[in-house]
PDB file of N, CA and C in Angstrom:
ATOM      1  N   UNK A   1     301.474  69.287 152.892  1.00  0.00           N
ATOM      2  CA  UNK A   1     301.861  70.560 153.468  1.00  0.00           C
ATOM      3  C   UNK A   1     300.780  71.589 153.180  1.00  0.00           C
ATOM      4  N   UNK A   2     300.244  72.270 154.086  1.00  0.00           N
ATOM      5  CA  UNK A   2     299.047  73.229 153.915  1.00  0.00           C
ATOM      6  C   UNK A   2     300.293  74.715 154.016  1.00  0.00           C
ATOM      7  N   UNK A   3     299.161  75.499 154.012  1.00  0.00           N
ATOM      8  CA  UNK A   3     299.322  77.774 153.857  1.00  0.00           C
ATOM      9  C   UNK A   3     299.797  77.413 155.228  1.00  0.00           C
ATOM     10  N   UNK A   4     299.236  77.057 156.157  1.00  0.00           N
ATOM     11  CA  UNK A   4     299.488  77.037 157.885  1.00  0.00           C
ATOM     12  C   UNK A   4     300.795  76.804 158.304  1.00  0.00           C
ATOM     13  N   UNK A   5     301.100  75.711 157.801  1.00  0.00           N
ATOM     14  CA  UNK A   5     302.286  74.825 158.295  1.00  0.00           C
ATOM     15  C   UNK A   5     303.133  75.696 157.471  1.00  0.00           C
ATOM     16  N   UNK A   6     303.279  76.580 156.305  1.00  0.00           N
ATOM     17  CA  UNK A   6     304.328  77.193 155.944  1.00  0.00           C
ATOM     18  C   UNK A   6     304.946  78.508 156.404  1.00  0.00           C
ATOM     19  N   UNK A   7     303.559  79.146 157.029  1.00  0.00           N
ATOM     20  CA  UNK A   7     303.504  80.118 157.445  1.00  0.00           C
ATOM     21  C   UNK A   7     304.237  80.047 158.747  1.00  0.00           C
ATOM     22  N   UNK A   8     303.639  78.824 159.497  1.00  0.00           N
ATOM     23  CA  UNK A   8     304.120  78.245 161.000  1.00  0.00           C
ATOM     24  C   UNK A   8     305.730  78.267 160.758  1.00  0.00           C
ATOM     25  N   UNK A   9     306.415  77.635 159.961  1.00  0.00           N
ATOM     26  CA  UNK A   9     307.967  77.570 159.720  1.00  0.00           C
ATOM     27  C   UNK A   9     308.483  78.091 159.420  1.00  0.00           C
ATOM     28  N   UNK A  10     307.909  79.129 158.549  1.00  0.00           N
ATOM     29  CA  UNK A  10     309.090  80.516 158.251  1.00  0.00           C
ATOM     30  C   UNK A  10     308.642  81.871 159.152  1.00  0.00           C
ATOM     31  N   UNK A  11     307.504  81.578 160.214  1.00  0.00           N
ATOM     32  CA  UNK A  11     307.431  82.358 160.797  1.00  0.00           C
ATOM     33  C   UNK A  11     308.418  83.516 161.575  1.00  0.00           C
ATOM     34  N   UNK A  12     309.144  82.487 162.129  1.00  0.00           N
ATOM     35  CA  UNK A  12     310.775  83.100 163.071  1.00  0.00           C
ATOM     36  C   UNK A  12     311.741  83.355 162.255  1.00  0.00           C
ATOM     37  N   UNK A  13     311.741  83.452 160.914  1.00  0.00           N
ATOM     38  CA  UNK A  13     313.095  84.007 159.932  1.00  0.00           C
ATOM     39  C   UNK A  13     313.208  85.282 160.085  1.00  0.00           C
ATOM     40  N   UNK A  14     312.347  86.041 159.715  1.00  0.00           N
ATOM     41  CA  UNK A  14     312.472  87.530 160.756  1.00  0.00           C
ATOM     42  C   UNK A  14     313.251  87.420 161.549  1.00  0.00           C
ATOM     43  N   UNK A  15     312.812  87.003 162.735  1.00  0.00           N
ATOM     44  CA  UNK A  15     313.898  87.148 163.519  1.00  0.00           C
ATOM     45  C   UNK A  15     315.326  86.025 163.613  1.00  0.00           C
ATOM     46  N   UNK A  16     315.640  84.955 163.595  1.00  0.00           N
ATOM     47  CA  UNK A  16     316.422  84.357 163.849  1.00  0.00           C
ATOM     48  C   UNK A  16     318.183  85.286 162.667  1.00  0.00           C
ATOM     49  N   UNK A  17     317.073  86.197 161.663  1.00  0.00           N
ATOM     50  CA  UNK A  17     318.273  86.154 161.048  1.00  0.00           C
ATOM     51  C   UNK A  17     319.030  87.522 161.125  1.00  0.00           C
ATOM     52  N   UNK A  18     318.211  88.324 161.720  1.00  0.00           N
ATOM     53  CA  UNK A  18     318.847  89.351 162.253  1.00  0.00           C
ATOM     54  C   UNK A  18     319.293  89.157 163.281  1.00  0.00           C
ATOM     55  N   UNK A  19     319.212  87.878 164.670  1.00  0.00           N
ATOM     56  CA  UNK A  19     319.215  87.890 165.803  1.00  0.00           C
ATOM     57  C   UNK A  19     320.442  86.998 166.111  1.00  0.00           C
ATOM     58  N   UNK A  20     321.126  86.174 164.552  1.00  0.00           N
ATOM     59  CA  UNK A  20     322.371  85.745 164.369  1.00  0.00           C
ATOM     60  C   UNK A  20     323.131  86.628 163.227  1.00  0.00           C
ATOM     61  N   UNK A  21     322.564  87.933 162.949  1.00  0.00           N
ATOM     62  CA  UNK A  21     324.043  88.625 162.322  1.00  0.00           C
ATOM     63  C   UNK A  21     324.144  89.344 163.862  1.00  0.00           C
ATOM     64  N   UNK A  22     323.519  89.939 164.668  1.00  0.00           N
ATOM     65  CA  UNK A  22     323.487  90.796 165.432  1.00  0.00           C
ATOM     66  C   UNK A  22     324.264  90.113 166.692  1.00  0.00           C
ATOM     67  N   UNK A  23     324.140  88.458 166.900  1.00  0.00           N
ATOM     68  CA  UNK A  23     325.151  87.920 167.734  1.00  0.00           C
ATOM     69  C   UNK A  23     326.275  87.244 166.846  1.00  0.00           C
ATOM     70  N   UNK A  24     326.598  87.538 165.786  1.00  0.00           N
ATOM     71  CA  UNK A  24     327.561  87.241 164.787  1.00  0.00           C
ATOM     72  C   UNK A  24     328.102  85.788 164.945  1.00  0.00           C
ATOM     73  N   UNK A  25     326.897  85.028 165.007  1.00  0.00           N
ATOM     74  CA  UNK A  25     326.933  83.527 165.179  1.00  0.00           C
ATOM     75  C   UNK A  25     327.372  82.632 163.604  1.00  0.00           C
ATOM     76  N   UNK A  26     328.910  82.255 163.966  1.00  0.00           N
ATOM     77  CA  UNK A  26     329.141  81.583 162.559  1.00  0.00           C
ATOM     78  C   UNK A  26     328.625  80.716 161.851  1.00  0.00           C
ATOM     79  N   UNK A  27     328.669  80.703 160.962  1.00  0.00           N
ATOM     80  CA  UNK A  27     327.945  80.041 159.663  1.00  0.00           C
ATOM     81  C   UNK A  27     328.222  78.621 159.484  1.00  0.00           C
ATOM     82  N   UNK A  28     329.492  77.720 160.163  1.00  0.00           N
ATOM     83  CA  UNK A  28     329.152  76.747 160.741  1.00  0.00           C
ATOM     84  C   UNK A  28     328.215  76.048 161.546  1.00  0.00           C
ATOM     85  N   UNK A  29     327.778  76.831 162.297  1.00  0.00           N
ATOM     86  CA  UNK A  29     326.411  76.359 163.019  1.00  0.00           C
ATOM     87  C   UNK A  29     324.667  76.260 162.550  1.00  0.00           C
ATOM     88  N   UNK A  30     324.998  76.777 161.041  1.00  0.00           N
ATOM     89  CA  UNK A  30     323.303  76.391 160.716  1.00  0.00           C
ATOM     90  C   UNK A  30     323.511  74.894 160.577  1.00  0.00           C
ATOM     91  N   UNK A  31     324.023  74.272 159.928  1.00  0.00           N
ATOM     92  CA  UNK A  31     323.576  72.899 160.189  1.00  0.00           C
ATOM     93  C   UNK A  31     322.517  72.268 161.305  1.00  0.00           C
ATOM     94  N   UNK A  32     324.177  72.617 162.536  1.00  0.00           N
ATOM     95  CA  UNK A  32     323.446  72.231 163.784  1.00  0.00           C
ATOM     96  C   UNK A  32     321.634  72.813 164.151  1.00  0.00           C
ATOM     97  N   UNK A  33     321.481  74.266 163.666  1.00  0.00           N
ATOM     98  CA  UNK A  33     320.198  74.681 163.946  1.00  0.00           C
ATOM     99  C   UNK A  33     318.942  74.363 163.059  1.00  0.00           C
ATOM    100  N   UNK A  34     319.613  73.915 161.442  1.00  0.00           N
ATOM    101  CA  UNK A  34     319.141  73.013 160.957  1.00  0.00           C
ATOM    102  C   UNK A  34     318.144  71.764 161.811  1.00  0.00           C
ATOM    103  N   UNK A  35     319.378  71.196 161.895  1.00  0.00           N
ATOM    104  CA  UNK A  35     319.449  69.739 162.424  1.00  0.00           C
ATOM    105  C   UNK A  35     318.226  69.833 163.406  1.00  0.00           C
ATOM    106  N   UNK A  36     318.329  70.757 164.680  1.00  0.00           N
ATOM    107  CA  UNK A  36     317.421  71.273 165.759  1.00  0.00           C
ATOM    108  C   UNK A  36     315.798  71.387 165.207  1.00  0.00           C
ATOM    109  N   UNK A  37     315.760  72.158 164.500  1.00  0.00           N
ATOM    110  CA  UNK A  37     314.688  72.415 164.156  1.00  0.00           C
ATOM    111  C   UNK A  37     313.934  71.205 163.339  1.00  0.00           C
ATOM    112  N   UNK A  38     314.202  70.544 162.774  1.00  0.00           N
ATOM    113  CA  UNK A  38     314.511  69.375 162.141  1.00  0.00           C
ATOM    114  C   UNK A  38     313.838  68.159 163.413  1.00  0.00           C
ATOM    115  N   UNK A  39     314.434  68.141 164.180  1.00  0.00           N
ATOM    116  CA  UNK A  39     314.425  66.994 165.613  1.00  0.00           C
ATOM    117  C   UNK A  39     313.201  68.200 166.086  1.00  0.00           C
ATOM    118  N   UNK A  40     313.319  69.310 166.314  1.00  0.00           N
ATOM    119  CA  UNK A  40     311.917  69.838 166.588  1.00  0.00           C
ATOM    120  C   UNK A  40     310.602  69.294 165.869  1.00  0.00           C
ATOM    121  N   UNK A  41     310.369  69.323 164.998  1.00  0.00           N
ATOM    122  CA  UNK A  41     309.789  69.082 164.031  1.00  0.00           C
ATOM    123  C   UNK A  41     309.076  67.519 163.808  1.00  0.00           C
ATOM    124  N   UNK A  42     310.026  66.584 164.746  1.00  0.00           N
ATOM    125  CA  UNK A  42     309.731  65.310 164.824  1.00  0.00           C
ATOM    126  C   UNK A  42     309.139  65.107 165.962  1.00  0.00           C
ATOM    127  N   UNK A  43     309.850  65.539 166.934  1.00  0.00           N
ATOM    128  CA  UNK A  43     309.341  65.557 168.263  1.00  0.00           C
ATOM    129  C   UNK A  43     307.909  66.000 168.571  1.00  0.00           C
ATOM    130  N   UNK A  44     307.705  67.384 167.474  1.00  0.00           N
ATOM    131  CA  UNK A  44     305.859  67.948 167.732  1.00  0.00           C
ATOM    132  C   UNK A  44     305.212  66.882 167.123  1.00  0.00           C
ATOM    133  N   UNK A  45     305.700  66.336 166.353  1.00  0.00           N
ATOM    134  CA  UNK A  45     304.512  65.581 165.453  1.00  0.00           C
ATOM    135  C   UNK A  45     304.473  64.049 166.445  1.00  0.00           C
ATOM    136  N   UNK A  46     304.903  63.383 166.833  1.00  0.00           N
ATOM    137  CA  UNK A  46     304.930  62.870 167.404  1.00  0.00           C
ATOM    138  C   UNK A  46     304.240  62.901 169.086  1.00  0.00           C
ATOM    139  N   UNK A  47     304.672  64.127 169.959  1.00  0.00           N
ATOM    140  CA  UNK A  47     303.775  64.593 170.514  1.00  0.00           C
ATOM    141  C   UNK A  47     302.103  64.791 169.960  1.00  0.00           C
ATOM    142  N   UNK A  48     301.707  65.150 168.795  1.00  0.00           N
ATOM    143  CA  UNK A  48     300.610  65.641 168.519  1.00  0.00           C
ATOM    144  C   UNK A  48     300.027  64.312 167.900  1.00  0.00           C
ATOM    145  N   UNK A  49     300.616  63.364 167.592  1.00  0.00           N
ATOM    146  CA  UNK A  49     300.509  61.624 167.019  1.00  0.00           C
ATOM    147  C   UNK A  49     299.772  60.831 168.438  1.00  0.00           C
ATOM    148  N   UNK A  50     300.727  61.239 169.352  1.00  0.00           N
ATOM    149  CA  UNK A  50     300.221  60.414 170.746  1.00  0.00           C
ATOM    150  C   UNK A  50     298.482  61.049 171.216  1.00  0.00           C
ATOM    151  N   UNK A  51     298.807  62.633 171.093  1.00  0.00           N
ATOM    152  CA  UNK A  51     297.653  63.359 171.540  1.00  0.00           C
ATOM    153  C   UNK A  51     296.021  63.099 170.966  1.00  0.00           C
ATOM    154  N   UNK A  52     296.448  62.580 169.246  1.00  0.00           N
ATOM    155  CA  UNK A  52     295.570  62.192 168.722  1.00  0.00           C
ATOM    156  C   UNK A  52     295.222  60.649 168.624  1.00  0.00           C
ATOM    157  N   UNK A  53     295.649  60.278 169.697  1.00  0.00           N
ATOM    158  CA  UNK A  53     295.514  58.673 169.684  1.00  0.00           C
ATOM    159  C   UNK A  53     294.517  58.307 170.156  1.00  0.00           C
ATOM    160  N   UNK A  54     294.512  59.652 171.691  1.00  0.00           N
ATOM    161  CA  UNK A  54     293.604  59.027 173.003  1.00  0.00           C
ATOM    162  C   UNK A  54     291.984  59.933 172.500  1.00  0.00           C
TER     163      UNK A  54
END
């Protein structure tokens, strides 16, 4: 894990967390956005796995 990649992931906490008190999105659902970001996370690298193939 590099400065980049940490910076890259907590970039949107700013906003995501004012932008779910402000749509008063319950607290059951971090998992799921968890989870999302998570399957995000696999999906880029994987994209960027293939990219560095060719």
């Amino acid at each position: 894990m590099s400065l980049m990649w940490w910076v890259i992931i907590h970039a949107s906490l700013p906003l995501v967390i004012p932008l779910r008190i402000w749509l008063d999105t319950p607290n059951m659902t971090i998992p799921l956005f968890i989870a999302l970001a998570v399957i995000g996370q696999i999906i880029g690298s994987r994209i960027r796995w293939e990219t560095d193939k060719r």
